[in-house]
Protein backbone atom coordinates (compact mmCIF):
# COMPACT_ATOMS: atom_id res chain seq x y z
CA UNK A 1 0.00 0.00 0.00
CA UNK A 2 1.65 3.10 -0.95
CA UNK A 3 1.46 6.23 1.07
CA UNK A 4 -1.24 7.98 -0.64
CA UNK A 5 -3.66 5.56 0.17
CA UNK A 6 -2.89 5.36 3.73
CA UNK A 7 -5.54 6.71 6.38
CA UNK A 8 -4.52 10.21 7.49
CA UNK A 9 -3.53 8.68 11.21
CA UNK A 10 -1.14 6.27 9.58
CA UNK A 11 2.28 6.57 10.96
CA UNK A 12 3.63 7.48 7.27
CA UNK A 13 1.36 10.76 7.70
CA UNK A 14 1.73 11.25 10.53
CA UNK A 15 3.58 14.82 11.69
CA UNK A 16 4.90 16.62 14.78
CA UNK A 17 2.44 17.84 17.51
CA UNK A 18 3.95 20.99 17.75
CA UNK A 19 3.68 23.00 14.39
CA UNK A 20 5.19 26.93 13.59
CA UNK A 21 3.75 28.72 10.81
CA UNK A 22 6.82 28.95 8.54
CA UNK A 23 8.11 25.61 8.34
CA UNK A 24 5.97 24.32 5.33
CA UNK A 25 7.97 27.52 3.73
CA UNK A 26 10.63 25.55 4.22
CA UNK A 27 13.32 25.15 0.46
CA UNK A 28 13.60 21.30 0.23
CA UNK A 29 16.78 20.45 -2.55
CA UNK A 30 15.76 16.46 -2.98
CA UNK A 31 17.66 13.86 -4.20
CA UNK A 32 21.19 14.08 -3.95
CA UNK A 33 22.99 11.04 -4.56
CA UNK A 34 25.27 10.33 -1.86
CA UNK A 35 26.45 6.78 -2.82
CA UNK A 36 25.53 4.37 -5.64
CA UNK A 37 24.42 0.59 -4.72
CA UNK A 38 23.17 -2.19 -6.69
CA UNK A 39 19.60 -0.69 -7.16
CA UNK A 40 20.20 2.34 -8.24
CA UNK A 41 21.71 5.97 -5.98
CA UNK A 42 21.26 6.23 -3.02
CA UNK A 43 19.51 10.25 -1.90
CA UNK A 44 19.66 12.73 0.18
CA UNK A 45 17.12 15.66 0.99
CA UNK A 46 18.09 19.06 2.43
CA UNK A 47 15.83 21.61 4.19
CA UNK A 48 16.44 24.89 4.18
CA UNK A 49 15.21 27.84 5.92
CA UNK A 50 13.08 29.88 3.63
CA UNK A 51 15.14 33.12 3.84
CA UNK A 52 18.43 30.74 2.55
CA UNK A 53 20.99 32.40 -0.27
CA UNK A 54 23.22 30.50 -2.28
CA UNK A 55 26.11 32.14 -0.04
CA UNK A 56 25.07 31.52 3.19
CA UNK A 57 26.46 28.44 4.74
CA UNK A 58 23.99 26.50 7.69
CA UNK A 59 24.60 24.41 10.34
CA UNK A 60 22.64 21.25 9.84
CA UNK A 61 20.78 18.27 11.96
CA UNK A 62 21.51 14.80 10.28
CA UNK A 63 18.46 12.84 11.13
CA UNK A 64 20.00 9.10 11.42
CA UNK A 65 18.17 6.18 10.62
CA UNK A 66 19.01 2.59 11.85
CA UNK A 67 16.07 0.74 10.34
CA UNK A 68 16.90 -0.37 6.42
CA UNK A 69 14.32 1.71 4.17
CA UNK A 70 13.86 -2.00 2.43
CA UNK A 71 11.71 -2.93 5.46
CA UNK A 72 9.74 0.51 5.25
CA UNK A 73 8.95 0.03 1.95
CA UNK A 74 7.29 -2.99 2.56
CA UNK A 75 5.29 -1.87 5.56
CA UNK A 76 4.27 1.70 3.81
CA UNK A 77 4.99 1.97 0.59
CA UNK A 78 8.10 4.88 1.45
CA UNK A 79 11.20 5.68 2.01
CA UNK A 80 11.37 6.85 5.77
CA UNK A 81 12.83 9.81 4.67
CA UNK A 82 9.52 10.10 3.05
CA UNK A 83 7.35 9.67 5.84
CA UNK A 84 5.26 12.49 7.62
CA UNK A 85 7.65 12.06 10.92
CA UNK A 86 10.51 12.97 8.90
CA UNK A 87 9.73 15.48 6.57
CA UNK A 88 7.82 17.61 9.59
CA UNK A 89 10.49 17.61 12.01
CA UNK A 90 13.05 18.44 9.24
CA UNK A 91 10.63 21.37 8.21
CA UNK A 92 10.92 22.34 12.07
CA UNK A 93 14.36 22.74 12.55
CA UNK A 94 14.72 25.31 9.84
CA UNK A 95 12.69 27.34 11.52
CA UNK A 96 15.74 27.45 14.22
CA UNK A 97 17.79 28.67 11.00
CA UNK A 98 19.13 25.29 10.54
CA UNK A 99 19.57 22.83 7.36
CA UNK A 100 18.00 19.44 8.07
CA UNK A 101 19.27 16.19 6.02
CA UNK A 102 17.28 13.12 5.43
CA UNK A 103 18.24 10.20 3.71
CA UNK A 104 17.73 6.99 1.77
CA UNK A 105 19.59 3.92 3.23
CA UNK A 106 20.42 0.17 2.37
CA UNK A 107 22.83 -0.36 4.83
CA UNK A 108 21.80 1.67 7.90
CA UNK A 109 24.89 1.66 9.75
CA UNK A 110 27.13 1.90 6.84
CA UNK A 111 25.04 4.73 4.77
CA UNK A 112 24.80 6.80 8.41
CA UNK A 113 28.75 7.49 7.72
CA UNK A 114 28.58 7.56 4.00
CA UNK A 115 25.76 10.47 4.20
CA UNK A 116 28.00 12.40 6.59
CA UNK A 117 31.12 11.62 4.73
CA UNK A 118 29.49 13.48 1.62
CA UNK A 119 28.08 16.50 3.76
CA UNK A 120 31.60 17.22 4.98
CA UNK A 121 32.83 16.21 1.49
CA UNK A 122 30.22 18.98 -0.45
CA UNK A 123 29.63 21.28 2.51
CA UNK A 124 30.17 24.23 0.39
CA UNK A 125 27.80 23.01 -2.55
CA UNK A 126 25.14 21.95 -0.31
CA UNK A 127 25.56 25.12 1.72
CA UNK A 128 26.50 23.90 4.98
CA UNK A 129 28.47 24.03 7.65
CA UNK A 130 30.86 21.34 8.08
CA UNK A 131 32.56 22.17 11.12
CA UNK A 132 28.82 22.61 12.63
CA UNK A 133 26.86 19.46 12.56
CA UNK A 134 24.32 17.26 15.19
CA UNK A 135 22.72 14.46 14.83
CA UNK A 136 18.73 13.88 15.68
CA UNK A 137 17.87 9.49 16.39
CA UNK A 138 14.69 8.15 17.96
CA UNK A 139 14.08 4.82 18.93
CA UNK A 140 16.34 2.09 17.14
CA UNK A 141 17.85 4.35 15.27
CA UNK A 142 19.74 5.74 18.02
CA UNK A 143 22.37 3.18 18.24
CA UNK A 144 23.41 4.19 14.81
CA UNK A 145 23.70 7.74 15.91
CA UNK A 146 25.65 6.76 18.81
CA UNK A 147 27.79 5.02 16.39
CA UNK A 148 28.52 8.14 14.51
CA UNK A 149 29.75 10.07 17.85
CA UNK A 150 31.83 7.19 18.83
CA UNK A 151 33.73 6.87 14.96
CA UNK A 152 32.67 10.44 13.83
CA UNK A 153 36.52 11.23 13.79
CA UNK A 154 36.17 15.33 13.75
CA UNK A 155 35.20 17.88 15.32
CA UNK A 156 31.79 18.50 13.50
CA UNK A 157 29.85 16.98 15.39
CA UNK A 158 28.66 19.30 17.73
CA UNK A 159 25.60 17.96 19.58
CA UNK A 160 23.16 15.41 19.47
CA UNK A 161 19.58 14.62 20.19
CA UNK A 162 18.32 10.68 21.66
CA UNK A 163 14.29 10.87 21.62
CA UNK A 164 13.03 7.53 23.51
CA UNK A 165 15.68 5.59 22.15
CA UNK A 166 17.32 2.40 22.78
CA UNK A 167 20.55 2.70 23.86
CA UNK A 168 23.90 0.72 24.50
CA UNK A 169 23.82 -2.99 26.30
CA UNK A 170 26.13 -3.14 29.10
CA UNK A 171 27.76 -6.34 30.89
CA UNK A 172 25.11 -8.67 30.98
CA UNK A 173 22.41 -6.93 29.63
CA UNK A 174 20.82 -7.74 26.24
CA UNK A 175 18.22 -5.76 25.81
CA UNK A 176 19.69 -3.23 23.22
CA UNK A 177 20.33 -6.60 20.87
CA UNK A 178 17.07 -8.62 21.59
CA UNK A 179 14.89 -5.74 20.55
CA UNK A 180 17.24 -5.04 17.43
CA UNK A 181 16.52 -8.61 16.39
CA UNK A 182 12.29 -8.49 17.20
CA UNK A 183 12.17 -4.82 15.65
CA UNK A 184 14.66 -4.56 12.92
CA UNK A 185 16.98 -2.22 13.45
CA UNK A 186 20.70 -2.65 13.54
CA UNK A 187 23.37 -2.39 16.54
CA UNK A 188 26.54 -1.05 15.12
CA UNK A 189 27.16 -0.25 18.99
CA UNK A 190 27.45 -4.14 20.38
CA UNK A 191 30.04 -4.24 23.07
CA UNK A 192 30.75 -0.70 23.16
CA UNK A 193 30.28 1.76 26.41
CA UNK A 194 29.49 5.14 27.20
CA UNK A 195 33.22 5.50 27.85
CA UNK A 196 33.48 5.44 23.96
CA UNK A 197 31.78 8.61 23.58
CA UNK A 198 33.02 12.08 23.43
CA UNK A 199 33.69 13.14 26.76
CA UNK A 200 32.21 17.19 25.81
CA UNK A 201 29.60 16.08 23.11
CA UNK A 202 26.10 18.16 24.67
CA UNK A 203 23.25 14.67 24.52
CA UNK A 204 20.02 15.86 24.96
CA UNK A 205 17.52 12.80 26.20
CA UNK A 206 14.07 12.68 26.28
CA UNK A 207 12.16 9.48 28.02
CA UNK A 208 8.98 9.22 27.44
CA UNK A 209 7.34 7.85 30.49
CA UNK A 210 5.11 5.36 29.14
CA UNK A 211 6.86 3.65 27.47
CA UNK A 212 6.30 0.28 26.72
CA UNK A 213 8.37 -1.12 23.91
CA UNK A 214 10.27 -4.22 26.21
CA UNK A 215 13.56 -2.85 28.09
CA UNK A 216 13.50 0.11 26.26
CA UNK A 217 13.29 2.58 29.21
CA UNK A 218 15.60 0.41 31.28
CA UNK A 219 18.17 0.54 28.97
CA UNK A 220 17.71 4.54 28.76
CA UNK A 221 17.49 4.65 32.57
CA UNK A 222 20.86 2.16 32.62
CA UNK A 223 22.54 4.65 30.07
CA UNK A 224 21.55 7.89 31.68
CA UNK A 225 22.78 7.21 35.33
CA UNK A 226 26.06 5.95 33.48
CA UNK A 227 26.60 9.21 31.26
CA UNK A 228 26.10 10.84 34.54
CA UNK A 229 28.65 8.78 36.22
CA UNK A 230 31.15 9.70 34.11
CA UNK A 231 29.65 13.62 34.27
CA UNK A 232 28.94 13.56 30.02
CA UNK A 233 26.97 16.37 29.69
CA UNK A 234 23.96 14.81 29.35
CA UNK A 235 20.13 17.10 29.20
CA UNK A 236 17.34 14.45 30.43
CA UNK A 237 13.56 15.51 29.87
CA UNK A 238 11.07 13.38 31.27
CA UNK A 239 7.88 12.96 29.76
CA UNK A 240 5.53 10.93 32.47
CA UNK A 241 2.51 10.91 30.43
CA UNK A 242 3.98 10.38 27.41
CA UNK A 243 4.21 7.04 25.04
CA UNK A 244 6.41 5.65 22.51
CA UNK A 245 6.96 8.53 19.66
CA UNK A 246 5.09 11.03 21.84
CA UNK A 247 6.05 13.76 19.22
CA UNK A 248 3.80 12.00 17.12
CA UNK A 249 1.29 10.49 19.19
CA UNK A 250 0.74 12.53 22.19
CA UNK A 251 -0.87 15.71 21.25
CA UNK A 252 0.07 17.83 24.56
CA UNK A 253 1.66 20.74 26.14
CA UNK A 254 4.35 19.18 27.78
CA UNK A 255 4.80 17.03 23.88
CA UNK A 256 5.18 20.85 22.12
CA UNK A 257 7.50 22.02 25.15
CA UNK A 258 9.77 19.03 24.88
CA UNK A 259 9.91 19.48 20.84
CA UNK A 260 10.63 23.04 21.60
CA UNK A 261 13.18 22.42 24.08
CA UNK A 262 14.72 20.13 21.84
CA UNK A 263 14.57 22.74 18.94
CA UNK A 264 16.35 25.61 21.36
CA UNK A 265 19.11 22.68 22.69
CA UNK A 266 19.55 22.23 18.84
CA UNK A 267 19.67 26.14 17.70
CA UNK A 268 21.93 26.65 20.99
CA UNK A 269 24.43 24.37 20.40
CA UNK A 270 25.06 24.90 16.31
CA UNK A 271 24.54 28.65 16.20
CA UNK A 272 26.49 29.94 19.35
């Protein structure tokens, strides 16, 4: 079933709770190919805000994916850089003066480093700036961001942004890898630690409090009170009402604050 004849409430539609006037204005340059695989290139899309020149060079929010688009094609017909989830919250963060890139994958972890390899690669052409890049993950897709920080190998990468996402396993646990194998997504992360990440990369958190995909929040409670440990600058918003992908499902103040926070943490971090 492709996306056009999905309901309105399907999750391919589906957008942000919180919504500001001017980011449907948004200039959207599709389909750059970033690598070439069997099937064909492989693209990526890059928001702009609408008051962009050619001249002016952006920071920009990489919004990782860990779950192979193959599988999302089958479920709804798109790309997930196609989706409603992506294409809002990309159309969001240029209203914080920011460039947003989505992206086709194959080979989730693999393709996360390709994409950024040919932003830093093309910075100029694609009008951004290199030296001035963070990452955005949700769910299983956040051990492939995690990934990135730990092997990102430059400075660039200034912040990043974990939305009610599974984590790292530690000694014993195997939570991170049992849901990988039940959901789909991949674990590029498997017997690392939070002592492989930057030691002054800003993370920004957010839990959502009902959650109830299986050792999800455990292994975001485990990973928290370990980034603390080691005093990682780490920005943890609870949400206690809120479920699984409560930017997209939970239409409620303390949703829009959160995405707003998360916006400002964003804007804050690339633009100072």
């Amino acid at each position: 079933m492709s996306p056009d004849t999905q309901p309105e409430d399907h999750i391919s539609k589906r957008r942000v709770v919180h919504s500001v006037a001017s980011a449907r204005a948004a200039i959207v340059r599709r389909d750059h190919s970033y690598r070439v695989v069997d099937g064909g290139p492989l693209t990526m899309d890059v928001y702009y805000p609408p008051d962009s020149t050619s001249a002016a060079r952006r920071p920009a929010v990489l919004f990782v994916t860990g779950f192979p688009d193959s599988g999302a094609v089958r479920m709804v017909g798109c790309r997930l850089k196609e989706m409603g989830p992506y294409i809002s919250w990309a159309e969001l963060m240029t209203t914080s003066g920011l460039a947003a890139i989505t992206y086709a994958n194959a080979e989730p972890a693999a393709d996360a480093h390709e994409v950024l390899r040919y932003v830093r690669q093309n910075a100029a052409t694609l009008g951004i700036d290199e030296n001035r890049i963070g990452l955005w993950a949700c769910s299983g897709s956040v051990p492939t961001a995690l990934s990135l920080l730990m092997h990102g190998g430059s400075d660039d990468l200034k912040c990043a942004v974990l939305c009610y996402g599974y984590m790292l396993d530690f000694t014993g646990s195997t939570r991170i890898a049992d849901a990988a194998k039940q959901f789909g997504f991949v674990n590029p992360c498997a017997g690392k630690s939070v002592a492989d990440l930057p030691r002054d990369l800003p993370l920004f958190v957010a839990r959502a409090g009902q959650d109830r995909m299986p050792g999800l929040n455990e292994a975001l409670d485990d990973f928290v009170l370990k980034a603390l440990t080691s005093n990682l600058p780490v920005t943890l918003v609870n949400h206690p009402d809120g479920p699984h992908a409560f930017d997209l499902l939970h239409d409620s103040e303390t949703s829009r604050e959160i995405i707003k926070r998360i916006l400002q943490f964003m804007q804050f971090h690339l633009t100072a």
